[in-house]
N, C-alpha and C. Protein backbone atom coordinates (compact mmCIF):
# COMPACT_ATOMS: atom_id res chain seq x y z
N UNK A 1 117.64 49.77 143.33
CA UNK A 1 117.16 48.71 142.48
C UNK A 1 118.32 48.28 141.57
N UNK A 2 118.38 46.92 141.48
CA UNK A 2 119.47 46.56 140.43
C UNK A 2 119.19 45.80 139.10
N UNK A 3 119.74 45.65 138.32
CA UNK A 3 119.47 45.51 136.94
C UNK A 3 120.32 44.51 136.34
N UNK A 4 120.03 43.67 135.64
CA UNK A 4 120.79 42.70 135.23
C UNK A 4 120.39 42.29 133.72
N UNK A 5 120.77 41.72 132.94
CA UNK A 5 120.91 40.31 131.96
C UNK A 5 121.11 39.18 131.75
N UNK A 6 119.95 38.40 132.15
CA UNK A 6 119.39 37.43 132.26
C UNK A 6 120.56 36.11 131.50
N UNK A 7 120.56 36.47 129.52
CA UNK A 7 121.18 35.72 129.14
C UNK A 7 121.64 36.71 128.20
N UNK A 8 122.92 36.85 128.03
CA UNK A 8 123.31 37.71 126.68
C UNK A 8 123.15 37.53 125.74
N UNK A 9 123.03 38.45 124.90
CA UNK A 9 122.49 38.47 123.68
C UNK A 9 123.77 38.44 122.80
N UNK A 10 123.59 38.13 121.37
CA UNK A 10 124.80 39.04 120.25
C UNK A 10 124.67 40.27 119.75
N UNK A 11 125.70 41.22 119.48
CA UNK A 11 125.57 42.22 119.04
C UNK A 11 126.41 42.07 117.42
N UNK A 12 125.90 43.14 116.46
CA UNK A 12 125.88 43.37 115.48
C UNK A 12 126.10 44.71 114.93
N UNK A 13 126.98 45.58 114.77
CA UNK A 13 127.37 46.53 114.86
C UNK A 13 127.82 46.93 113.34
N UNK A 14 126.72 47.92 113.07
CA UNK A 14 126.45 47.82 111.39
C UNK A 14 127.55 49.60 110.78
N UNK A 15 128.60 49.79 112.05
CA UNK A 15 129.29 51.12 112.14
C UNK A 15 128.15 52.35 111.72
N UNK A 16 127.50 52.35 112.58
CA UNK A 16 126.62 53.23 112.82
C UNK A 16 126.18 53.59 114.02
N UNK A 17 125.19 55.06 114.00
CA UNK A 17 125.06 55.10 115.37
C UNK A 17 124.12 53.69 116.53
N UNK A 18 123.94 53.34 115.59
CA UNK A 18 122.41 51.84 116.41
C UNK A 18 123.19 50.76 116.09
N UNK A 19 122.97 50.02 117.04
CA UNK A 19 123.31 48.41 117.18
C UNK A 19 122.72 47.28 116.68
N UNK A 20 122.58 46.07 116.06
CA UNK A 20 121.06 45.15 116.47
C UNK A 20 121.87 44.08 117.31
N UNK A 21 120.65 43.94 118.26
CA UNK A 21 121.29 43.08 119.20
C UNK A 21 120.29 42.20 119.06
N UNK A 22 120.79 40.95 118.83
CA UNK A 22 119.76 39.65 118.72
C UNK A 22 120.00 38.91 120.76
N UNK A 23 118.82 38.75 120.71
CA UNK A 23 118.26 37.94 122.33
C UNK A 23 118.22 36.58 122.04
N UNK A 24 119.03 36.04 122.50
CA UNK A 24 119.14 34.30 122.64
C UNK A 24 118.38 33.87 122.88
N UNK A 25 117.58 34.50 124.06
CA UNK A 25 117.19 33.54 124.88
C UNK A 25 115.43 33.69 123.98
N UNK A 26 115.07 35.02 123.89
CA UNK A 26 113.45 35.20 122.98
C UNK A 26 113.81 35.07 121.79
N UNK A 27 114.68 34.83 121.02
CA UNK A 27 114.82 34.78 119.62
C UNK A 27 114.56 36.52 119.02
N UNK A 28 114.06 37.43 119.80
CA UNK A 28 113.81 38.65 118.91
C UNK A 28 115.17 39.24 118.69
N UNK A 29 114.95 39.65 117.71
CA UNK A 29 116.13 40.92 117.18
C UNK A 29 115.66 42.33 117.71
N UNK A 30 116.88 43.08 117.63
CA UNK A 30 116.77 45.05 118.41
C UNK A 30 117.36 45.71 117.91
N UNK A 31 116.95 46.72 117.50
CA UNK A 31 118.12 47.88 117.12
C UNK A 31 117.60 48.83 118.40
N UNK A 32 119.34 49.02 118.95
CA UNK A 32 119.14 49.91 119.90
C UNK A 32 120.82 50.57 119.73
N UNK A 33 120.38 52.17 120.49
CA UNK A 33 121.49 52.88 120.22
C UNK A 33 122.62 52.21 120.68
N UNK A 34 124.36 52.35 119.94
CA UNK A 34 125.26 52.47 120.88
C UNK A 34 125.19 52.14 122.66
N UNK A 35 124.59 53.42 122.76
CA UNK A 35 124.99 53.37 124.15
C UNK A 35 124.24 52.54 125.16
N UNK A 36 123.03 52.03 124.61
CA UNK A 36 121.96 50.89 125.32
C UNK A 36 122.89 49.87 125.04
N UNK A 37 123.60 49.97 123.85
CA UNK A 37 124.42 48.46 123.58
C UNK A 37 125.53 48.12 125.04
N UNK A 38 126.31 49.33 125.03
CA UNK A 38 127.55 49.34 126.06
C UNK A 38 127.02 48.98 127.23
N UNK A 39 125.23 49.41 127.54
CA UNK A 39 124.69 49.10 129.17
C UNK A 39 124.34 47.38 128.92
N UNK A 40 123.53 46.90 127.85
CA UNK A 40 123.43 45.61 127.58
C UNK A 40 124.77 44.63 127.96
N UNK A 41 125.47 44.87 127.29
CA UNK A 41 126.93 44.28 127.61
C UNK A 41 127.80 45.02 129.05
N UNK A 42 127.62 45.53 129.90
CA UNK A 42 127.85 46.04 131.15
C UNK A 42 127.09 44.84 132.16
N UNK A 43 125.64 45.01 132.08
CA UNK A 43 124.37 44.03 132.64
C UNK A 43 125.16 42.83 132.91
N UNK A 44 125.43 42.36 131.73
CA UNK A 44 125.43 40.80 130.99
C UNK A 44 126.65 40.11 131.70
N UNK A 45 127.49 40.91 132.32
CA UNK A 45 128.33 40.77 133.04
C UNK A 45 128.31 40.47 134.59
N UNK A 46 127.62 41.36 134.94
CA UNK A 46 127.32 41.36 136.59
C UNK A 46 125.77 42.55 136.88
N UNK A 47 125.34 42.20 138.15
CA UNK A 47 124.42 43.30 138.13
C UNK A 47 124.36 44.23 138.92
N UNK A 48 123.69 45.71 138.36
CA UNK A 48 124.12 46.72 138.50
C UNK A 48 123.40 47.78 139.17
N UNK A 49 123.08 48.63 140.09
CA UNK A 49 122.61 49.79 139.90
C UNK A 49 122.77 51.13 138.92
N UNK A 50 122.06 52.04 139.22
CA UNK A 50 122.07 53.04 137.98
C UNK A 50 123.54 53.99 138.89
N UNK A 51 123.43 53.78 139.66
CA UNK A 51 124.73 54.90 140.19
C UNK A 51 125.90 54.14 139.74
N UNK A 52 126.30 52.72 139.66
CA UNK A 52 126.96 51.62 139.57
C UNK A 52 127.17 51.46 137.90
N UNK A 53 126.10 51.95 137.21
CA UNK A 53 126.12 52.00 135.72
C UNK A 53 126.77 53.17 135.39
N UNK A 54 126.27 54.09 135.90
CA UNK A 54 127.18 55.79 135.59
C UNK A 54 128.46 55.42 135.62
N UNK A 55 128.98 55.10 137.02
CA UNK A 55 130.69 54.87 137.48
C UNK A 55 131.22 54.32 136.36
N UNK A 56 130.56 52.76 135.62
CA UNK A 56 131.17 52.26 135.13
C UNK A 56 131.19 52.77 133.51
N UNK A 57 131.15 54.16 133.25
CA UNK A 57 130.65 54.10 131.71
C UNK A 57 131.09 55.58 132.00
N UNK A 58 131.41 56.06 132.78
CA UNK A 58 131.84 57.93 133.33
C UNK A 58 133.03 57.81 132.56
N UNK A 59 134.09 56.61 132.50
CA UNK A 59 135.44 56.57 131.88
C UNK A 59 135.77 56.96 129.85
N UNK A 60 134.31 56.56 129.89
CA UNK A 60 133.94 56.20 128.29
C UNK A 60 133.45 57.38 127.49
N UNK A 61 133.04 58.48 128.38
CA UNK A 61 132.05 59.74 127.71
C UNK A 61 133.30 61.15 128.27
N UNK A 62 132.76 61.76 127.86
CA UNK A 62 133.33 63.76 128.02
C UNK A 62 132.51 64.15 129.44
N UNK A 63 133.14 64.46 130.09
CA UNK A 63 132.87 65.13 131.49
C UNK A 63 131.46 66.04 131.48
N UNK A 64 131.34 66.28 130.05
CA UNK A 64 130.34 67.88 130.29
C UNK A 64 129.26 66.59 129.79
N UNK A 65 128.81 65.33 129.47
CA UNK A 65 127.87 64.66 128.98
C UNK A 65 127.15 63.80 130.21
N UNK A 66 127.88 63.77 130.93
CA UNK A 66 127.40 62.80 132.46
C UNK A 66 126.33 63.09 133.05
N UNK A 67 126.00 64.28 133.30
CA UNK A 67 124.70 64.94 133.82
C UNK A 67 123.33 64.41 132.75
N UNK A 68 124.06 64.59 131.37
CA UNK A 68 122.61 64.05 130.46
C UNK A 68 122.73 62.52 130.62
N UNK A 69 123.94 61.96 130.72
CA UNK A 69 123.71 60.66 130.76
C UNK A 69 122.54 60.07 132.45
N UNK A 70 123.38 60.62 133.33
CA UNK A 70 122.76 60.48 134.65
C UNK A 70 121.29 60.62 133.93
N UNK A 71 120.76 61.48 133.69
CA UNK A 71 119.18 61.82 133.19
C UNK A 71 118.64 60.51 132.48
N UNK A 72 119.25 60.46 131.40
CA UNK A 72 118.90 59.30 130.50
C UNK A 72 118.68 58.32 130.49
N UNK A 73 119.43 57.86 131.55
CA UNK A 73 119.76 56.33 132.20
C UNK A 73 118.72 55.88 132.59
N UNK A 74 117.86 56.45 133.68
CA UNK A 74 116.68 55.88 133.87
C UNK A 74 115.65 55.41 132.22
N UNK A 75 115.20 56.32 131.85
CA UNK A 75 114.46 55.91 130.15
C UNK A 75 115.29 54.63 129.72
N UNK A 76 116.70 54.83 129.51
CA UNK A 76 116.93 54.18 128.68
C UNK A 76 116.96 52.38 129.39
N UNK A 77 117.14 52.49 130.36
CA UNK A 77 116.74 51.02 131.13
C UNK A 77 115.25 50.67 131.13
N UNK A 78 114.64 51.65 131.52
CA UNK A 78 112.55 51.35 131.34
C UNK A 78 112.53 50.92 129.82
N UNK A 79 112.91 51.13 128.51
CA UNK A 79 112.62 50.80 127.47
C UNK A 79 113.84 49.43 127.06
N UNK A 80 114.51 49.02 127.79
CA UNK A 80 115.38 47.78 127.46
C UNK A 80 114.52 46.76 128.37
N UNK A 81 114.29 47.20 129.41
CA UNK A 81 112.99 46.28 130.64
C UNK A 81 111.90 46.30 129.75
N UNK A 82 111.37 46.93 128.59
CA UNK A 82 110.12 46.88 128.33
C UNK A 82 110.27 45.87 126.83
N UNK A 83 111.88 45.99 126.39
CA UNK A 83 111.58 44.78 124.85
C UNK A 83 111.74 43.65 125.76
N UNK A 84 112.40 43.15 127.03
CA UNK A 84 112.85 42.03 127.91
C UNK A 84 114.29 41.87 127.62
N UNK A 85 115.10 42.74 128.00
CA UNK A 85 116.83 42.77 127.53
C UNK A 85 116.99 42.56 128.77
N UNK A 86 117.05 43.59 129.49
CA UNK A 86 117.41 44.14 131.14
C UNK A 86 116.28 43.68 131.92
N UNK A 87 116.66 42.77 133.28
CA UNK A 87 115.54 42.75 134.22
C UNK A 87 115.91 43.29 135.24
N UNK A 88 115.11 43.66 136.32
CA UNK A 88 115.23 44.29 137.57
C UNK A 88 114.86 43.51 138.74
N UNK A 89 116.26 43.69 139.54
CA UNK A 89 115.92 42.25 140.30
C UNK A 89 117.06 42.71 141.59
């Protein structure tokens, strides 16, 4: 299954661990972690699978964190599909 971003959003980066990312296209605002931010802006680019998301974000994390990320990845896309950030397509 692949995953995309429809229309990008702006990000807002308050140097903290959470982001707010405002949606152009629904007008809502988000605070979402960091790392939903880096997949938001990954999406927004081209679209992706989750094995295709790991590869591209494996460069960015510590070797011993990949396994939790691999885990995570799924949640953390079901709850970006569920404010309407990420669609699956």
């Amino acid at each position: 299954m692949k995953y995309r971003v429809e229309v990008p959003g702006r990000f807002h980066d308050c140097g903290e661990e959470s982001v707010v990312y405002f949606d152009l296209q629904s007008g809502d605002t988000h605070l979402v972690s960091d790392f939903a931010a880096h997949i938001i802006a990954l999406l927004a680019d081209r679209t992706m699978d989750i094995q295709e998301l790991v590869t591209a974000v494996a460069p960015d994390i510590e070797a011993d964190d990949l396994p939790a990320l691999t885990e995570a990845l799924p949640d953390i896309l079901a709850e970006l599909i569920s404010l309407e950030i990420v669609e699956q397509g």
